[in-house]
C-alpha atoms as a PDB file:
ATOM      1  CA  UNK A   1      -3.827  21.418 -21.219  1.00  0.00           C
ATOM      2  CA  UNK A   2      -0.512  19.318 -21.037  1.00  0.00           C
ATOM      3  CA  UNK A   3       0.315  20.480 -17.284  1.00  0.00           C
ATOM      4  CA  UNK A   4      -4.103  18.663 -16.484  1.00  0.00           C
ATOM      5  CA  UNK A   5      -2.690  15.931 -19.010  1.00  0.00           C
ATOM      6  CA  UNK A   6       0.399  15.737 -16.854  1.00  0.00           C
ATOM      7  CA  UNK A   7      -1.265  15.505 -13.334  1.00  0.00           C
ATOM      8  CA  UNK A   8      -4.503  12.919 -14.055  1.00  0.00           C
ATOM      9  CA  UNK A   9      -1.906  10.253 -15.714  1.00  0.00           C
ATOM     10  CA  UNK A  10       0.588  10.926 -12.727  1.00  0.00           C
ATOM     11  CA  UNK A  11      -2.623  10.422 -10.104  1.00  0.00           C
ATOM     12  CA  UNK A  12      -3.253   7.295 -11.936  1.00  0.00           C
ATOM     13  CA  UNK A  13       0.210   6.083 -11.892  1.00  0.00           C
ATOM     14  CA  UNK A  14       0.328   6.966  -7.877  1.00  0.00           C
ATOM     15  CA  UNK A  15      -2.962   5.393  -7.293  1.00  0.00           C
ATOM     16  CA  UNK A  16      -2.069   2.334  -9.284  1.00  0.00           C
ATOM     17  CA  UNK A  17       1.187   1.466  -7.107  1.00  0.00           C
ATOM     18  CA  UNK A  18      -0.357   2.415  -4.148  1.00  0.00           C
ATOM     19  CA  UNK A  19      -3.294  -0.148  -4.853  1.00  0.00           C
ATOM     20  CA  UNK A  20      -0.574  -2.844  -5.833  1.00  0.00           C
ATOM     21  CA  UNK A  21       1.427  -2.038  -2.423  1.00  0.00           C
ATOM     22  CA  UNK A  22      -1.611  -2.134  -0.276  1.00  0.00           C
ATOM     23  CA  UNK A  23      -3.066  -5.500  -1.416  1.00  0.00           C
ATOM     24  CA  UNK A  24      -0.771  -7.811  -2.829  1.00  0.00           C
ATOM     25  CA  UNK A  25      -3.231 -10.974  -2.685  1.00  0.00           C
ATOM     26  CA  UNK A  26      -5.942  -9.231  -5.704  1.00  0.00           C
ATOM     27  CA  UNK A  27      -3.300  -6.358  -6.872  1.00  0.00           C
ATOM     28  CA  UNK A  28      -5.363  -6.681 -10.176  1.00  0.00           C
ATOM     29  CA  UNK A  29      -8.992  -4.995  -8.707  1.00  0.00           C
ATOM     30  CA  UNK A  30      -7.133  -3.268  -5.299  1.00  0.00           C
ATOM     31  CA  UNK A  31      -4.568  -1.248  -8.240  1.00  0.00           C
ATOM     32  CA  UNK A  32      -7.280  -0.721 -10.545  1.00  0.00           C
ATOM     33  CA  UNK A  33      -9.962   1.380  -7.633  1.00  0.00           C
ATOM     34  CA  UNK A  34      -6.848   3.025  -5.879  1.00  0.00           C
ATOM     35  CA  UNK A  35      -6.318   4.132  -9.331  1.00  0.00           C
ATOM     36  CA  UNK A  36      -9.553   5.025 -10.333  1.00  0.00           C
ATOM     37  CA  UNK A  37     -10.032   7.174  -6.421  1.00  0.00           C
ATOM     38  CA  UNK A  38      -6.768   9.317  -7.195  1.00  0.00           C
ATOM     39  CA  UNK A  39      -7.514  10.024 -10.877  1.00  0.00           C
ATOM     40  CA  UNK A  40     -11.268  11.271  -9.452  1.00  0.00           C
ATOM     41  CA  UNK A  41      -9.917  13.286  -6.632  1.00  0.00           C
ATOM     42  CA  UNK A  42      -7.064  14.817  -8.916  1.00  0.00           C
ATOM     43  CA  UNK A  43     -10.225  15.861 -11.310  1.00  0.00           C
ATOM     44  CA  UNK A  44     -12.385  17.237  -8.516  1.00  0.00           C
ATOM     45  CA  UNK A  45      -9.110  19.137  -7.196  1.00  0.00           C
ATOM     46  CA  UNK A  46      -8.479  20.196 -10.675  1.00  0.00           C
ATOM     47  CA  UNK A  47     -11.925  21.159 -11.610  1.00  0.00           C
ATOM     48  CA  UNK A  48     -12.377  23.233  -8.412  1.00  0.00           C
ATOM     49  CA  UNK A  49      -9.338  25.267  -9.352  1.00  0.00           C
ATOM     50  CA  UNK A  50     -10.292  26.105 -12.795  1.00  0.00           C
ATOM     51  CA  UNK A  51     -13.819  26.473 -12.412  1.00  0.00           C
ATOM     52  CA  UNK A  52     -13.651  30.045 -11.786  1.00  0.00           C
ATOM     53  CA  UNK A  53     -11.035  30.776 -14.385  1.00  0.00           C
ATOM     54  CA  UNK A  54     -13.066  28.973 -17.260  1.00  0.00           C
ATOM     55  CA  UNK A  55     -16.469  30.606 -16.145  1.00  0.00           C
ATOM     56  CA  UNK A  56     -14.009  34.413 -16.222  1.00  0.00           C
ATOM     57  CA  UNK A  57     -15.530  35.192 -12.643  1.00  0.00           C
ATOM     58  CA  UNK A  58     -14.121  36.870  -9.809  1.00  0.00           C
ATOM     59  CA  UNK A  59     -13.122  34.078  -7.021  1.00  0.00           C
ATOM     60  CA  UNK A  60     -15.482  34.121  -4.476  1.00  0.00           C
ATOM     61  CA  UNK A  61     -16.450  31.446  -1.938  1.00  0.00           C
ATOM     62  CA  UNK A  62     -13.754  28.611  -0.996  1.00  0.00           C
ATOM     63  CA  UNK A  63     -12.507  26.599  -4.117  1.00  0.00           C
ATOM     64  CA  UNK A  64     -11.245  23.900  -1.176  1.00  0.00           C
ATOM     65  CA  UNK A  65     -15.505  22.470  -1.047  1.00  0.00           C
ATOM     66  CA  UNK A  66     -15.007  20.631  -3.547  1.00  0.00           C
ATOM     67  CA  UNK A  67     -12.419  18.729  -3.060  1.00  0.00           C
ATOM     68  CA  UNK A  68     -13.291  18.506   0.840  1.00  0.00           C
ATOM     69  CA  UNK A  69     -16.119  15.982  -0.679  1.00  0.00           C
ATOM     70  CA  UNK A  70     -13.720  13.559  -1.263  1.00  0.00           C
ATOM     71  CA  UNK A  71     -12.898  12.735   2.027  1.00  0.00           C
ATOM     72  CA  UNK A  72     -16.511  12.871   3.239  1.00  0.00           C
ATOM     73  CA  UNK A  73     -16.624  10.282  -0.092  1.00  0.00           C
ATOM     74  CA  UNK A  74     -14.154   8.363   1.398  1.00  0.00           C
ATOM     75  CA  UNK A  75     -15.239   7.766   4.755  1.00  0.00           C
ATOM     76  CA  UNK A  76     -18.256   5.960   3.049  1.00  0.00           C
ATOM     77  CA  UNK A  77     -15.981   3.823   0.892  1.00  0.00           C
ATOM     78  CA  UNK A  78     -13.614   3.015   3.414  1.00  0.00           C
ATOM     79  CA  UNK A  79     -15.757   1.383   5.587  1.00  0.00           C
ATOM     80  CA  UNK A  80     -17.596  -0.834   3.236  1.00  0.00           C
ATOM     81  CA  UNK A  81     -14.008  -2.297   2.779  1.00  0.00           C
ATOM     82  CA  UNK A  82     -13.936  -2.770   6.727  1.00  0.00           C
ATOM     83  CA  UNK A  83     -15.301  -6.134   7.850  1.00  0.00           C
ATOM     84  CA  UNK A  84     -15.736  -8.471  10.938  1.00  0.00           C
ATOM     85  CA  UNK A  85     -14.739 -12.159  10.918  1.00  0.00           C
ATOM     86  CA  UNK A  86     -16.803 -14.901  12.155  1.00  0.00           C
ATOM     87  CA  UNK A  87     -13.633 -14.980  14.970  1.00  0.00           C
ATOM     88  CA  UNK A  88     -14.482 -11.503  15.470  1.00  0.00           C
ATOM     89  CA  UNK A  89     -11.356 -10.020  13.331  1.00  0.00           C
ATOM     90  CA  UNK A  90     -11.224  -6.927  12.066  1.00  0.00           C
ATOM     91  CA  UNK A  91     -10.198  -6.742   8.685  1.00  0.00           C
ATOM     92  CA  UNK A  92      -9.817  -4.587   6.093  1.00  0.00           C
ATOM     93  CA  UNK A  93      -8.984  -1.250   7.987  1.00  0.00           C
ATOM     94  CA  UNK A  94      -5.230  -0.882   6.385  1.00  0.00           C
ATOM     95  CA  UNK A  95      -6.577  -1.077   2.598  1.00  0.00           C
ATOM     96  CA  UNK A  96      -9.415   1.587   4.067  1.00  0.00           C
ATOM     97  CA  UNK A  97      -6.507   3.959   5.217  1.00  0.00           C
ATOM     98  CA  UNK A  98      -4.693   3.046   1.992  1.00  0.00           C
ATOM     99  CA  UNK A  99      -7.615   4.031  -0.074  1.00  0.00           C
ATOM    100  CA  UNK A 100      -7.850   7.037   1.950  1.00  0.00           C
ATOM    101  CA  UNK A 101      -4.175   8.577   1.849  1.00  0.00           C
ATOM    102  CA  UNK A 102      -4.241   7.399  -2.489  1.00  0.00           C
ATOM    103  CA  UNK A 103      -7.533  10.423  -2.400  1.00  0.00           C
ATOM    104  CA  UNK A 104      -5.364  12.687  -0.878  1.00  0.00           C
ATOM    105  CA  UNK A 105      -2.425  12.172  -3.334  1.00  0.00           C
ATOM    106  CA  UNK A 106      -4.375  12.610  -5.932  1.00  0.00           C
ATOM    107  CA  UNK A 107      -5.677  15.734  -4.672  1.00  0.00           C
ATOM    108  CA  UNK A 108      -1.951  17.342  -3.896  1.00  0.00           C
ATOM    109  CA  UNK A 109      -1.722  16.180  -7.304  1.00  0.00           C
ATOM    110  CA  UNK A 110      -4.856  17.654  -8.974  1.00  0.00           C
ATOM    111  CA  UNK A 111      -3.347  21.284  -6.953  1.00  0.00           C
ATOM    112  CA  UNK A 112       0.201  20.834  -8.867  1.00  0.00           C
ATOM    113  CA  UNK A 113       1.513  20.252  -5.273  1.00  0.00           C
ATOM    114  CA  UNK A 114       4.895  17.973  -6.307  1.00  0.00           C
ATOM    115  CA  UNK A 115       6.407  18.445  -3.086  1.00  0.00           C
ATOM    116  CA  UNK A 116       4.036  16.667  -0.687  1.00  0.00           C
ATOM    117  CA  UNK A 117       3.013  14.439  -3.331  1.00  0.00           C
ATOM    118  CA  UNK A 118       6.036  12.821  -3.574  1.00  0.00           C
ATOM    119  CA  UNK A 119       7.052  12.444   0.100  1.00  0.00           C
ATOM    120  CA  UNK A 120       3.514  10.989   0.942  1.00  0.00           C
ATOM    121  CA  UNK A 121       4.097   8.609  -2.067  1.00  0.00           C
ATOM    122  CA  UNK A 122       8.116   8.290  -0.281  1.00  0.00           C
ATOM    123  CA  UNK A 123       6.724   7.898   3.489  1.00  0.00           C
ATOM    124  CA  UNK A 124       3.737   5.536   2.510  1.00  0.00           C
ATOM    125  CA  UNK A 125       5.906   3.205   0.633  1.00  0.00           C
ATOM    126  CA  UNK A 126       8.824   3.441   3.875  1.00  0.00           C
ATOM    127  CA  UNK A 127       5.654   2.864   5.983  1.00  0.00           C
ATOM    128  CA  UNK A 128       4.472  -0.399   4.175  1.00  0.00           C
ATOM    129  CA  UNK A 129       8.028  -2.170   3.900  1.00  0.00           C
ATOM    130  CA  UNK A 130       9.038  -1.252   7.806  1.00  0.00           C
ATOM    131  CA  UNK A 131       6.000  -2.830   8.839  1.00  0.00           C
ATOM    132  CA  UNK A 132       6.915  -6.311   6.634  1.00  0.00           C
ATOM    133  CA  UNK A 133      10.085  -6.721   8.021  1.00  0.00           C
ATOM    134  CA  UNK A 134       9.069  -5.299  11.652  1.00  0.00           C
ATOM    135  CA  UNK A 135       5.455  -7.092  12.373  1.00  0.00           C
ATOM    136  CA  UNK A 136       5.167  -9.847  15.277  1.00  0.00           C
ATOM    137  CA  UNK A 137       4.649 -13.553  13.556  1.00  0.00           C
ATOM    138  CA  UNK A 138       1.609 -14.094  15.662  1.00  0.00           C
ATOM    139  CA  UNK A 139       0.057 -10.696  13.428  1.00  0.00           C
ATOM    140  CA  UNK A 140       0.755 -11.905   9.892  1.00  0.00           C
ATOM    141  CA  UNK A 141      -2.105 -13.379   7.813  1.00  0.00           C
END
């Protein structure tokens, strides 16, 4: 029980900086959905696992359906935060991939996966500051 303790407040803790990170203008909302989307997808991930061992049946089938959902899941979220300007910008696609990568950690996290977990968590936050310091002027909002 502690270890599924353990994991769903870690996702939420990922998913909560991540959201912060990835939107800095409305951290408040952003943190609060990347946080709810990793604590979900750790569940699923968890809940796919353990499904067998708390029903005491032989595994059968492909316990990786379930959490294979999510991403289908996320494709639909994603691009309702993907919009068009009246300028014809496109906005919105970098919180979409954030949202998308923050499912992901929470599912390495849901598996007990440490490991990848942390150098996603390492290599998004590397990803986000290099791109601050790096970007063009004429790019910045």
């Amino acid at each position: 029980m502690t270890q599924y303790l353990l994991r769903i407040v870690l996702a939420g803790i990922v998913g909560f900086g991540i959201g912060i990170i990835s939107n800095r203008e409305n951290a408040t909302q952003s943190s609060r959905v990347f946080a709810l989307i990793s604590i979900g997808a750790a569940l699923l991930t968890v809940i796919s696992l353990g499904i067998y061992e708390s029903m005491g049946i032989p595994k059968v089938g492909d316990p990786a359906r379930l959490p294979a959902q999510v991403i289908s899941a996320l494709g639909f979220l994603g691009s309702g935060m993907i919009w068009v300007t009246a300028d014809k910008k496109v906005l919105g696609i970098t919180n979409a991939a954030s949202l998308w990568i923050t499912a992901i950690l929470g599912m390495l996290i849901g598996v007990g996966l440490n490991q990848p977990t942390v150098l996603g968590v390492f290599f998004f936050i590397l990803i986000y500051w290099l791109s601050h310091h790096i970007q063009s002027p004429r790019f910045k909002r």
